[in-house]
PDB file of N, CA and C in Angstrom:
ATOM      1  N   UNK A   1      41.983 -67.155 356.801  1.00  0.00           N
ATOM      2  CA  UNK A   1      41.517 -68.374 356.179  1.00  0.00           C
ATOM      3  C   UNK A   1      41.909 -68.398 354.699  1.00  0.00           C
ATOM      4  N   UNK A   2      41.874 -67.273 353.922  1.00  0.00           N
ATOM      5  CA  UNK A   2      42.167 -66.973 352.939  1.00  0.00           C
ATOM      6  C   UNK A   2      43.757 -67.644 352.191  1.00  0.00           C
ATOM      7  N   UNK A   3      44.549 -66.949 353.021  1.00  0.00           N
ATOM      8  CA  UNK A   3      45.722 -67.258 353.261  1.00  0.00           C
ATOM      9  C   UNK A   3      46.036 -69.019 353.087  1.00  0.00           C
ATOM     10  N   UNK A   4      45.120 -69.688 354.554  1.00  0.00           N
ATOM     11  CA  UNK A   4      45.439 -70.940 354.052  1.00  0.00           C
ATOM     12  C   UNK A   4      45.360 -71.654 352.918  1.00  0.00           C
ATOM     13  N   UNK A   5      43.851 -71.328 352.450  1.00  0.00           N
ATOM     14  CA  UNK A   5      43.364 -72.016 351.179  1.00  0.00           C
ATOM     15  C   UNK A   5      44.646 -71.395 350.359  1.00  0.00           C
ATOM     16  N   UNK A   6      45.377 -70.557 350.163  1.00  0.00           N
ATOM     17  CA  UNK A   6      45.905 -69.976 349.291  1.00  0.00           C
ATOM     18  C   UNK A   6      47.575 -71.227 348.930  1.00  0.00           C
ATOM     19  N   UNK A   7      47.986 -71.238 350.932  1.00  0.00           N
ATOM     20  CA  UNK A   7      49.358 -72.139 350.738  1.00  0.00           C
ATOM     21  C   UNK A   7      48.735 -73.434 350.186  1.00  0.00           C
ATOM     22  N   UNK A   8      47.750 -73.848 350.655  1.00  0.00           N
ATOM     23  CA  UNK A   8      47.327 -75.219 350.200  1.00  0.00           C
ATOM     24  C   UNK A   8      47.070 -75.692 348.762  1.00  0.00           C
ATOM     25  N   UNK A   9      46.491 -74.114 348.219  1.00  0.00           N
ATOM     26  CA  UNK A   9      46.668 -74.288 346.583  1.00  0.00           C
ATOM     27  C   UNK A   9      48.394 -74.668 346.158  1.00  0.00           C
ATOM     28  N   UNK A  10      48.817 -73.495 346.763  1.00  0.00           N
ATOM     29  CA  UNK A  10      50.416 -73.482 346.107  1.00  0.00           C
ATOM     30  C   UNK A  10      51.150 -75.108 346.350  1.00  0.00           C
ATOM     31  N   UNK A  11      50.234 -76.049 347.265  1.00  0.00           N
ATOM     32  CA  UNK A  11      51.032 -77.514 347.830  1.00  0.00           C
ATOM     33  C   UNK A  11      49.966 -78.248 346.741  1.00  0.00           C
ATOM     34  N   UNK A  12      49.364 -78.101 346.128  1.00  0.00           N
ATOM     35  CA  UNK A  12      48.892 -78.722 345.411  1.00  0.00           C
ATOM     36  C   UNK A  12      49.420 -78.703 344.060  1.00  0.00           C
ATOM     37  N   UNK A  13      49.644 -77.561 343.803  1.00  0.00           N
ATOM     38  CA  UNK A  13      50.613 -77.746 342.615  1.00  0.00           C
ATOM     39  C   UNK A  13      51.920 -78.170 342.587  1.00  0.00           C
ATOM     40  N   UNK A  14      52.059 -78.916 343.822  1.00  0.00           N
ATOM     41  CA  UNK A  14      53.680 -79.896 343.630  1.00  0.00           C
ATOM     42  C   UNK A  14      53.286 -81.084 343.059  1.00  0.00           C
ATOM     43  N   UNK A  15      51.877 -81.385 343.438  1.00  0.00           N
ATOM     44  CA  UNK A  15      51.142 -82.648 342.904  1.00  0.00           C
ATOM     45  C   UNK A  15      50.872 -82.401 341.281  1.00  0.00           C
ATOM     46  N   UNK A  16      50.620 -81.461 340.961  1.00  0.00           N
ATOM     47  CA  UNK A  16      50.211 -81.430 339.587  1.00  0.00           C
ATOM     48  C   UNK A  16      51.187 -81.052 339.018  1.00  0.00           C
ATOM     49  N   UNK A  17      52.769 -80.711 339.038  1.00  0.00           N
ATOM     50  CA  UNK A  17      54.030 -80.487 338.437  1.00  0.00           C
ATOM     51  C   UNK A  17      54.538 -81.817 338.903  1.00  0.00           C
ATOM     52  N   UNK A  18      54.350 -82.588 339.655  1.00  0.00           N
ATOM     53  CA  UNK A  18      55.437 -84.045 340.184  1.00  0.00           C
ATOM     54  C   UNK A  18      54.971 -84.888 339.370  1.00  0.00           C
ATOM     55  N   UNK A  19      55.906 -85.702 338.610  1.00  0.00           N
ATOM     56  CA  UNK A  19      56.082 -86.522 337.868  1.00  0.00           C
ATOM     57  C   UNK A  19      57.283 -87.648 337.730  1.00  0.00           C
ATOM     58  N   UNK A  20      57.095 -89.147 337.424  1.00  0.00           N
ATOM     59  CA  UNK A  20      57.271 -89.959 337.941  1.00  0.00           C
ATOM     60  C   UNK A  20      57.412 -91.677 336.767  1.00  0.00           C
ATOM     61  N   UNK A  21      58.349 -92.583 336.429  1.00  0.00           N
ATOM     62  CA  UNK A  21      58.022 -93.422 335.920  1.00  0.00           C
ATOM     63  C   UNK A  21      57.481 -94.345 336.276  1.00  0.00           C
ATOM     64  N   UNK A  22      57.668 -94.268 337.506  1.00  0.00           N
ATOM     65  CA  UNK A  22      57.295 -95.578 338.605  1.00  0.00           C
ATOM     66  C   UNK A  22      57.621 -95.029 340.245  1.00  0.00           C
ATOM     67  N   UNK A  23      56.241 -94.117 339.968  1.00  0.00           N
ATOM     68  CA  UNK A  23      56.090 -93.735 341.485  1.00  0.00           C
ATOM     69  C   UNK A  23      55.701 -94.933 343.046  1.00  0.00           C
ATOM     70  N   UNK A  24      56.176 -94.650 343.725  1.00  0.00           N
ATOM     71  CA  UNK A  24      55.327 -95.083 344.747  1.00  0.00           C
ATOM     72  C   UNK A  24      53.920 -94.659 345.242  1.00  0.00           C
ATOM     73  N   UNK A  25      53.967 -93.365 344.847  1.00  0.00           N
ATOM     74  CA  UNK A  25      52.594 -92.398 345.145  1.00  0.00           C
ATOM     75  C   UNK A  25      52.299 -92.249 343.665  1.00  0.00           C
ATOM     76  N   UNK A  26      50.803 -92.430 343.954  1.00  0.00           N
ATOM     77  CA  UNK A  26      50.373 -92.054 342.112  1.00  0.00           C
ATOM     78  C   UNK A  26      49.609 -90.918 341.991  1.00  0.00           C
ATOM     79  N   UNK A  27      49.145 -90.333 341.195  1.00  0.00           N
ATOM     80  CA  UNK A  27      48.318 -89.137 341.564  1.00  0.00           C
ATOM     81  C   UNK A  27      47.420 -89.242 342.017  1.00  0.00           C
ATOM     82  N   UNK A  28      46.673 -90.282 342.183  1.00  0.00           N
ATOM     83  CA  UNK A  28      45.450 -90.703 343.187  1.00  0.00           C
ATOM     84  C   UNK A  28      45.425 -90.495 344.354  1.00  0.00           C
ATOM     85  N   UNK A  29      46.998 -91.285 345.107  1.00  0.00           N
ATOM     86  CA  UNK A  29      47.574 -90.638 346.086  1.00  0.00           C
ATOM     87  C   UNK A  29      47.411 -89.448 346.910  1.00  0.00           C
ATOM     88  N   UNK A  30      48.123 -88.655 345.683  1.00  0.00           N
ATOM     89  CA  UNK A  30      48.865 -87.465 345.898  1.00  0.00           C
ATOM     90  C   UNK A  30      47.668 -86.424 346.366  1.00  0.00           C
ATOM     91  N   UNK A  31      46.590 -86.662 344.940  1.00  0.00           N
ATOM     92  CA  UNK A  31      45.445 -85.726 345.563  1.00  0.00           C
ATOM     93  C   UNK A  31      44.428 -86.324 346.565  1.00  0.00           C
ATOM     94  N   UNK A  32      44.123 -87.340 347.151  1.00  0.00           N
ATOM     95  CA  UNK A  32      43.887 -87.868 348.305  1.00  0.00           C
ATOM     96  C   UNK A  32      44.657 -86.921 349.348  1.00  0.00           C
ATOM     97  N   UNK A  33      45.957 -86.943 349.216  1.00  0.00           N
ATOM     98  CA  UNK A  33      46.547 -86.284 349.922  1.00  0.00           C
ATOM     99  C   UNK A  33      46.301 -85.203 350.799  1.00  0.00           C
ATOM    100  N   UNK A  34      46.269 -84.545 349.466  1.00  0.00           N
ATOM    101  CA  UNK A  34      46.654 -82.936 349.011  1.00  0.00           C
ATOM    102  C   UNK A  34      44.480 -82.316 349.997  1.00  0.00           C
ATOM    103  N   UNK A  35      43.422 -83.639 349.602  1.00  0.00           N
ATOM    104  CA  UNK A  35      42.515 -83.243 350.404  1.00  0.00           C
ATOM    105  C   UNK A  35      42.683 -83.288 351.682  1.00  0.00           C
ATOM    106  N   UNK A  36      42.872 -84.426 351.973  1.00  0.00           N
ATOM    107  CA  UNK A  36      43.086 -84.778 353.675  1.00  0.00           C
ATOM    108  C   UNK A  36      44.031 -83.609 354.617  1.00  0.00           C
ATOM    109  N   UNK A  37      44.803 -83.050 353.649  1.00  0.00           N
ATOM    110  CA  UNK A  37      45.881 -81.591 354.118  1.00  0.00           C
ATOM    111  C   UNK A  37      45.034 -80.597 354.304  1.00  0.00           C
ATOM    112  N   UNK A  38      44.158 -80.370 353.423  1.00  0.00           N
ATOM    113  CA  UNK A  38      43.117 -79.128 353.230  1.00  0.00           C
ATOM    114  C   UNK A  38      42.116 -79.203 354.229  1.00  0.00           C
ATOM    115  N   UNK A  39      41.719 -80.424 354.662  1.00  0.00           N
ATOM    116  CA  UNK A  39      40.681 -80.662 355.585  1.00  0.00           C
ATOM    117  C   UNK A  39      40.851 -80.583 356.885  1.00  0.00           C
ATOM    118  N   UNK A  40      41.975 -80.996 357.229  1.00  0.00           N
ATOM    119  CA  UNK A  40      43.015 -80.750 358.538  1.00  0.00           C
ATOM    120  C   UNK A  40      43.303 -79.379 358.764  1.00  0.00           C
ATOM    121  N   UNK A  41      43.591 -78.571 357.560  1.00  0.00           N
ATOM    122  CA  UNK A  41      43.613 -77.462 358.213  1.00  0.00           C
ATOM    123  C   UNK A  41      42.574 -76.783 358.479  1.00  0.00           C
ATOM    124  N   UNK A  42      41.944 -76.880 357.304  1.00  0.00           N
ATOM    125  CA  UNK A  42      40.806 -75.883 357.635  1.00  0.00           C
ATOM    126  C   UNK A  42      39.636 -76.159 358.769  1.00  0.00           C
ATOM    127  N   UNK A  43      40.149 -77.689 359.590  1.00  0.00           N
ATOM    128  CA  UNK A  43      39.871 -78.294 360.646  1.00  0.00           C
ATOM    129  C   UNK A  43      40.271 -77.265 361.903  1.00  0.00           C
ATOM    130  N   UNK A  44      41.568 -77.452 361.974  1.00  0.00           N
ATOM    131  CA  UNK A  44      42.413 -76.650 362.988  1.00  0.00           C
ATOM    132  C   UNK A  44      42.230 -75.104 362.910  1.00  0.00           C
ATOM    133  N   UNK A  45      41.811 -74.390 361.554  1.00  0.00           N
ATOM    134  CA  UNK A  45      41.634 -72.793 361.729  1.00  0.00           C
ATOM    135  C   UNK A  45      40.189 -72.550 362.464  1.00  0.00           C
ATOM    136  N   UNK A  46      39.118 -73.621 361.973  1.00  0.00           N
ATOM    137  CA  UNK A  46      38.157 -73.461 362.711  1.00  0.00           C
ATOM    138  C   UNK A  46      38.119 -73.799 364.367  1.00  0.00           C
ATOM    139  N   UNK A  47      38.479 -74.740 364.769  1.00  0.00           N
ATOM    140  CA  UNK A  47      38.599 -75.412 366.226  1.00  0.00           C
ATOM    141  C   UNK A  47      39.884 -74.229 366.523  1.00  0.00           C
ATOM    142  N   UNK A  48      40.234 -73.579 366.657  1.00  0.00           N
ATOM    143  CA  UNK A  48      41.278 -72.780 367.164  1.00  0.00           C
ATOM    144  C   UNK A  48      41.987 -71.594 366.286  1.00  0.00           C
ATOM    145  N   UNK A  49      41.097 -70.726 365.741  1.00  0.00           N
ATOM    146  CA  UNK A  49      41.831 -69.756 364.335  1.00  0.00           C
ATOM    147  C   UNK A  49      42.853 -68.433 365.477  1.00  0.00           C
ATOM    148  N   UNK A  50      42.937 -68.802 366.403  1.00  0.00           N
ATOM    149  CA  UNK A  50      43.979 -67.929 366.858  1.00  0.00           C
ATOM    150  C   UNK A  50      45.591 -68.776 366.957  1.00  0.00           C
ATOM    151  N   UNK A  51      45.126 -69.644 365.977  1.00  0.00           N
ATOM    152  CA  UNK A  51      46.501 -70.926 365.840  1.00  0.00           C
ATOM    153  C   UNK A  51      46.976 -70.490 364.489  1.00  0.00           C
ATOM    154  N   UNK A  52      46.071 -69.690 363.354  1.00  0.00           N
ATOM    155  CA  UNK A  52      46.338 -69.269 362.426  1.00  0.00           C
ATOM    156  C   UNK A  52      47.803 -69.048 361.939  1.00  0.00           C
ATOM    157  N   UNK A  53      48.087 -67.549 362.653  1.00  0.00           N
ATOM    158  CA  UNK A  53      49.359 -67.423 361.930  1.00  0.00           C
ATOM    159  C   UNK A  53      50.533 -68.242 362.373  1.00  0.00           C
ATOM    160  N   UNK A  54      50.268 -69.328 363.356  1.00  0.00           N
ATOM    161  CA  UNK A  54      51.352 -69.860 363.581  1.00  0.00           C
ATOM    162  C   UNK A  54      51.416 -70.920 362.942  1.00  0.00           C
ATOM    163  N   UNK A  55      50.301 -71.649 362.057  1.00  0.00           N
ATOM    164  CA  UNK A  55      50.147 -72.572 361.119  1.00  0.00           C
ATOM    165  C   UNK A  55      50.350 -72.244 359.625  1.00  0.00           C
ATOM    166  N   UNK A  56      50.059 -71.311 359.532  1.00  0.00           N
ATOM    167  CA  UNK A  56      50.608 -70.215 358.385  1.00  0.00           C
ATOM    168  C   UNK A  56      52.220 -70.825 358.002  1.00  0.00           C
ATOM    169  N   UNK A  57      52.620 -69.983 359.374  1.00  0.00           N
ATOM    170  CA  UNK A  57      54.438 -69.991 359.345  1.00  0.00           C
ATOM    171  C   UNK A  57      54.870 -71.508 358.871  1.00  0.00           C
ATOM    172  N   UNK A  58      54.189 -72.141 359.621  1.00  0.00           N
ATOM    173  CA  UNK A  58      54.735 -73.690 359.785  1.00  0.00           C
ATOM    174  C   UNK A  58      54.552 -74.527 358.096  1.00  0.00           C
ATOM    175  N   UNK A  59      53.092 -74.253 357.721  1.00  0.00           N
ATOM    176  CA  UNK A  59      52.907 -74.567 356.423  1.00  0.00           C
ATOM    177  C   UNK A  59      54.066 -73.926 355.040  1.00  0.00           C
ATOM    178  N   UNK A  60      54.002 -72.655 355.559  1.00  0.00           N
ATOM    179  CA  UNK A  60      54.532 -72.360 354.624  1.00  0.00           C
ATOM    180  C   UNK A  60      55.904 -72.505 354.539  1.00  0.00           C
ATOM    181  N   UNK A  61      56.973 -73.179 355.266  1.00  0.00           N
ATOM    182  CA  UNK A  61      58.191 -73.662 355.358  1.00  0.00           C
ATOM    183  C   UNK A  61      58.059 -74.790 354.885  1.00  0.00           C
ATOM    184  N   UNK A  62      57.489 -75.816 355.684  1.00  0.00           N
ATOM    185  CA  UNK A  62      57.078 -76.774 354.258  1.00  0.00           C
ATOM    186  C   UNK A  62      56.728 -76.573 353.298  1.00  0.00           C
ATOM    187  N   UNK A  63      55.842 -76.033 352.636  1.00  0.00           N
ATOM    188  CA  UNK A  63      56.063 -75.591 351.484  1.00  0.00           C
ATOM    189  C   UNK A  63      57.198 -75.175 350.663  1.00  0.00           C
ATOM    190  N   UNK A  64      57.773 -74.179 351.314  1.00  0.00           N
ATOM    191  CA  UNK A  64      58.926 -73.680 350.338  1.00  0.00           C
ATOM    192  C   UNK A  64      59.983 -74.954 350.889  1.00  0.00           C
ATOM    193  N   UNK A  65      60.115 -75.793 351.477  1.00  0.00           N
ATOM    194  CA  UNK A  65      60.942 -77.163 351.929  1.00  0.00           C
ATOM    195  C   UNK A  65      60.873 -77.996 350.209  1.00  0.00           C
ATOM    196  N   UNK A  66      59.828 -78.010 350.274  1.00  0.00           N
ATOM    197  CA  UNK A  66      59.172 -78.969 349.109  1.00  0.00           C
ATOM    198  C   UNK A  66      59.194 -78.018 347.418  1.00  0.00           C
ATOM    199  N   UNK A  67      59.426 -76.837 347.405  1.00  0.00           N
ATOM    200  CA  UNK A  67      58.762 -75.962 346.182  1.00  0.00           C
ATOM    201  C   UNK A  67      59.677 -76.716 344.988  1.00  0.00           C
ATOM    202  N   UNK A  68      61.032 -77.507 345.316  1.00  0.00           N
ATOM    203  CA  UNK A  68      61.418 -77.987 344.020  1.00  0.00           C
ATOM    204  C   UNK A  68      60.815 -79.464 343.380  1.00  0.00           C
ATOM    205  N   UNK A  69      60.263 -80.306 344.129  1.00  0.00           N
ATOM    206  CA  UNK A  69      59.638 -81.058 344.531  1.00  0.00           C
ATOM    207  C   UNK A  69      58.919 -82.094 342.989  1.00  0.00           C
ATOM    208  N   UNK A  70      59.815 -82.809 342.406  1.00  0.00           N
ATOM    209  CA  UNK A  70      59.728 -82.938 340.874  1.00  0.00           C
ATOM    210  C   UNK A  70      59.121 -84.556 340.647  1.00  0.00           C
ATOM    211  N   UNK A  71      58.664 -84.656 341.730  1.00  0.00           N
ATOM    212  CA  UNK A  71      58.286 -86.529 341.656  1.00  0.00           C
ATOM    213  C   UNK A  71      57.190 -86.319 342.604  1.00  0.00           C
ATOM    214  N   UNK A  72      56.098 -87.706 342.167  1.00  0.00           N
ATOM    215  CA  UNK A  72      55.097 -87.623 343.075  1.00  0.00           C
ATOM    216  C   UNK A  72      55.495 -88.061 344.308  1.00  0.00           C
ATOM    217  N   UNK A  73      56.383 -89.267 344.445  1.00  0.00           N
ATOM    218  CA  UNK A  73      57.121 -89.712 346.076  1.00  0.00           C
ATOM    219  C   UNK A  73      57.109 -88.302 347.005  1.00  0.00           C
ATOM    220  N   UNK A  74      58.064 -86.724 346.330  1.00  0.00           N
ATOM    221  CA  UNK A  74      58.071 -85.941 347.117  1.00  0.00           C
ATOM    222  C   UNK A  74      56.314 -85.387 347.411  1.00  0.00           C
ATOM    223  N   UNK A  75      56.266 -85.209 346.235  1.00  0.00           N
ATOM    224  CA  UNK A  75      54.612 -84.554 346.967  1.00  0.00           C
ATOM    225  C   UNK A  75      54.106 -85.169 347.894  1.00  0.00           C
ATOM    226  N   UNK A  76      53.509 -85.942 348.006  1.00  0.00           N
ATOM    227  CA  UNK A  76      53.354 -86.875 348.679  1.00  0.00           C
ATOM    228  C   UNK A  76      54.306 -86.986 350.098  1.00  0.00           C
ATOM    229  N   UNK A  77      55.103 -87.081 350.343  1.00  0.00           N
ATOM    230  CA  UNK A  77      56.093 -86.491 351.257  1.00  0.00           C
ATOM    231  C   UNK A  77      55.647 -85.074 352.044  1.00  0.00           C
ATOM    232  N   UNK A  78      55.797 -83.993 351.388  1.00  0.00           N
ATOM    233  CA  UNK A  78      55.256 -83.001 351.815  1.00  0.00           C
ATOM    234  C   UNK A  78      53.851 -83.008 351.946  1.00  0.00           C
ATOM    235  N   UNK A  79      53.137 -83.587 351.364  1.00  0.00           N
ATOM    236  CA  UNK A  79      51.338 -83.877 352.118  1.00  0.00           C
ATOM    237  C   UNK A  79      51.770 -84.172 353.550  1.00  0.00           C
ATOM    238  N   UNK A  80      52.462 -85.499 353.369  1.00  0.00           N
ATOM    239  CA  UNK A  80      52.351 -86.202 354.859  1.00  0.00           C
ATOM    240  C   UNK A  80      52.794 -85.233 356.044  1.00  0.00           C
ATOM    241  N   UNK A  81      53.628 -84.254 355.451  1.00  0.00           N
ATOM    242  CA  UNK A  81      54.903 -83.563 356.560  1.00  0.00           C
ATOM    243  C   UNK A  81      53.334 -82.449 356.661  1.00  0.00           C
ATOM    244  N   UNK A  82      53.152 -82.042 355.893  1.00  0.00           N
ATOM    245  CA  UNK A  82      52.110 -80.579 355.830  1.00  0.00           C
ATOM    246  C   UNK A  82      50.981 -81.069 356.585  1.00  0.00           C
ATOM    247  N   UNK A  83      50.389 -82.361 356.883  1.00  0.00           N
ATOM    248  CA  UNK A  83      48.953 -83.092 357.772  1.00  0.00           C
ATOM    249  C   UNK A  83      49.967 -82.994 358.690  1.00  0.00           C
ATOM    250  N   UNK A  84      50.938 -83.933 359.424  1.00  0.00           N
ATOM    251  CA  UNK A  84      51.411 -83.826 360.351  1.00  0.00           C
ATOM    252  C   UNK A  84      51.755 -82.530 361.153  1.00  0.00           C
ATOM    253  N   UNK A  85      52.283 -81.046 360.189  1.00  0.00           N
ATOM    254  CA  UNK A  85      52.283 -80.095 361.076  1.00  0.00           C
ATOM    255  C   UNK A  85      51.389 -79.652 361.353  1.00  0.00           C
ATOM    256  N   UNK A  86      50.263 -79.645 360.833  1.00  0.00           N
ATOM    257  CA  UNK A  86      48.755 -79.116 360.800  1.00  0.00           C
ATOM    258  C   UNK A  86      48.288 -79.592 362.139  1.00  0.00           C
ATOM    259  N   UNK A  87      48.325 -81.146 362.368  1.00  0.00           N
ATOM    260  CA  UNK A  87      47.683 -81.971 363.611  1.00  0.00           C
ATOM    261  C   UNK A  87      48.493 -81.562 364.454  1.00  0.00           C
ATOM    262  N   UNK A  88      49.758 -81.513 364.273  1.00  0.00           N
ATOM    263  CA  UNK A  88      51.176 -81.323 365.476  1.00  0.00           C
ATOM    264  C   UNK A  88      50.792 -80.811 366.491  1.00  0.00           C
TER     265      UNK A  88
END
């Protein structure tokens, strides 16, 4: 569990390094986001934590997919991709 909270920190700081003149996603967005990701997972480790390390793997490729990730559009992007593998 540890672990997750841990990638989910590290996806949150794409939100708080992404920056933007005229985003589509604003940081309101982004950390809306960035909860609804956190909640999903830590949804799925509870309802099934022997799904763990395979959500692990999956998160954390998105993650490092996203680690250059310099605009809120991408964060935001990778929220959506990171809920979607989470629910997947």
């Amino acid at each position: 569990m540890k672990k997750f909270l841990l990638v989910a920190v590290g996806v949150a700081a794409l939100a708080g390094s992404a920056c933007s003149k005229a985003p589509e996603c604003t940081a309101e967005m982004a950390t809306k986001k960035a909860q609804d990701m956190t909640t999903a997972l830590q949804e799925a480790i509870t309802k099934d934590p022997s799904k763990a390390a395979d959500l692990t793997a999956k998160v954390q490729a998105v993650t490092t997919k996203y680690q250059g990730a310099t605009t809120l559009d991408e964060a935001c992007k990778a929220y959506d991709e990171l809920t979607a593998t989470i629910k997947g």
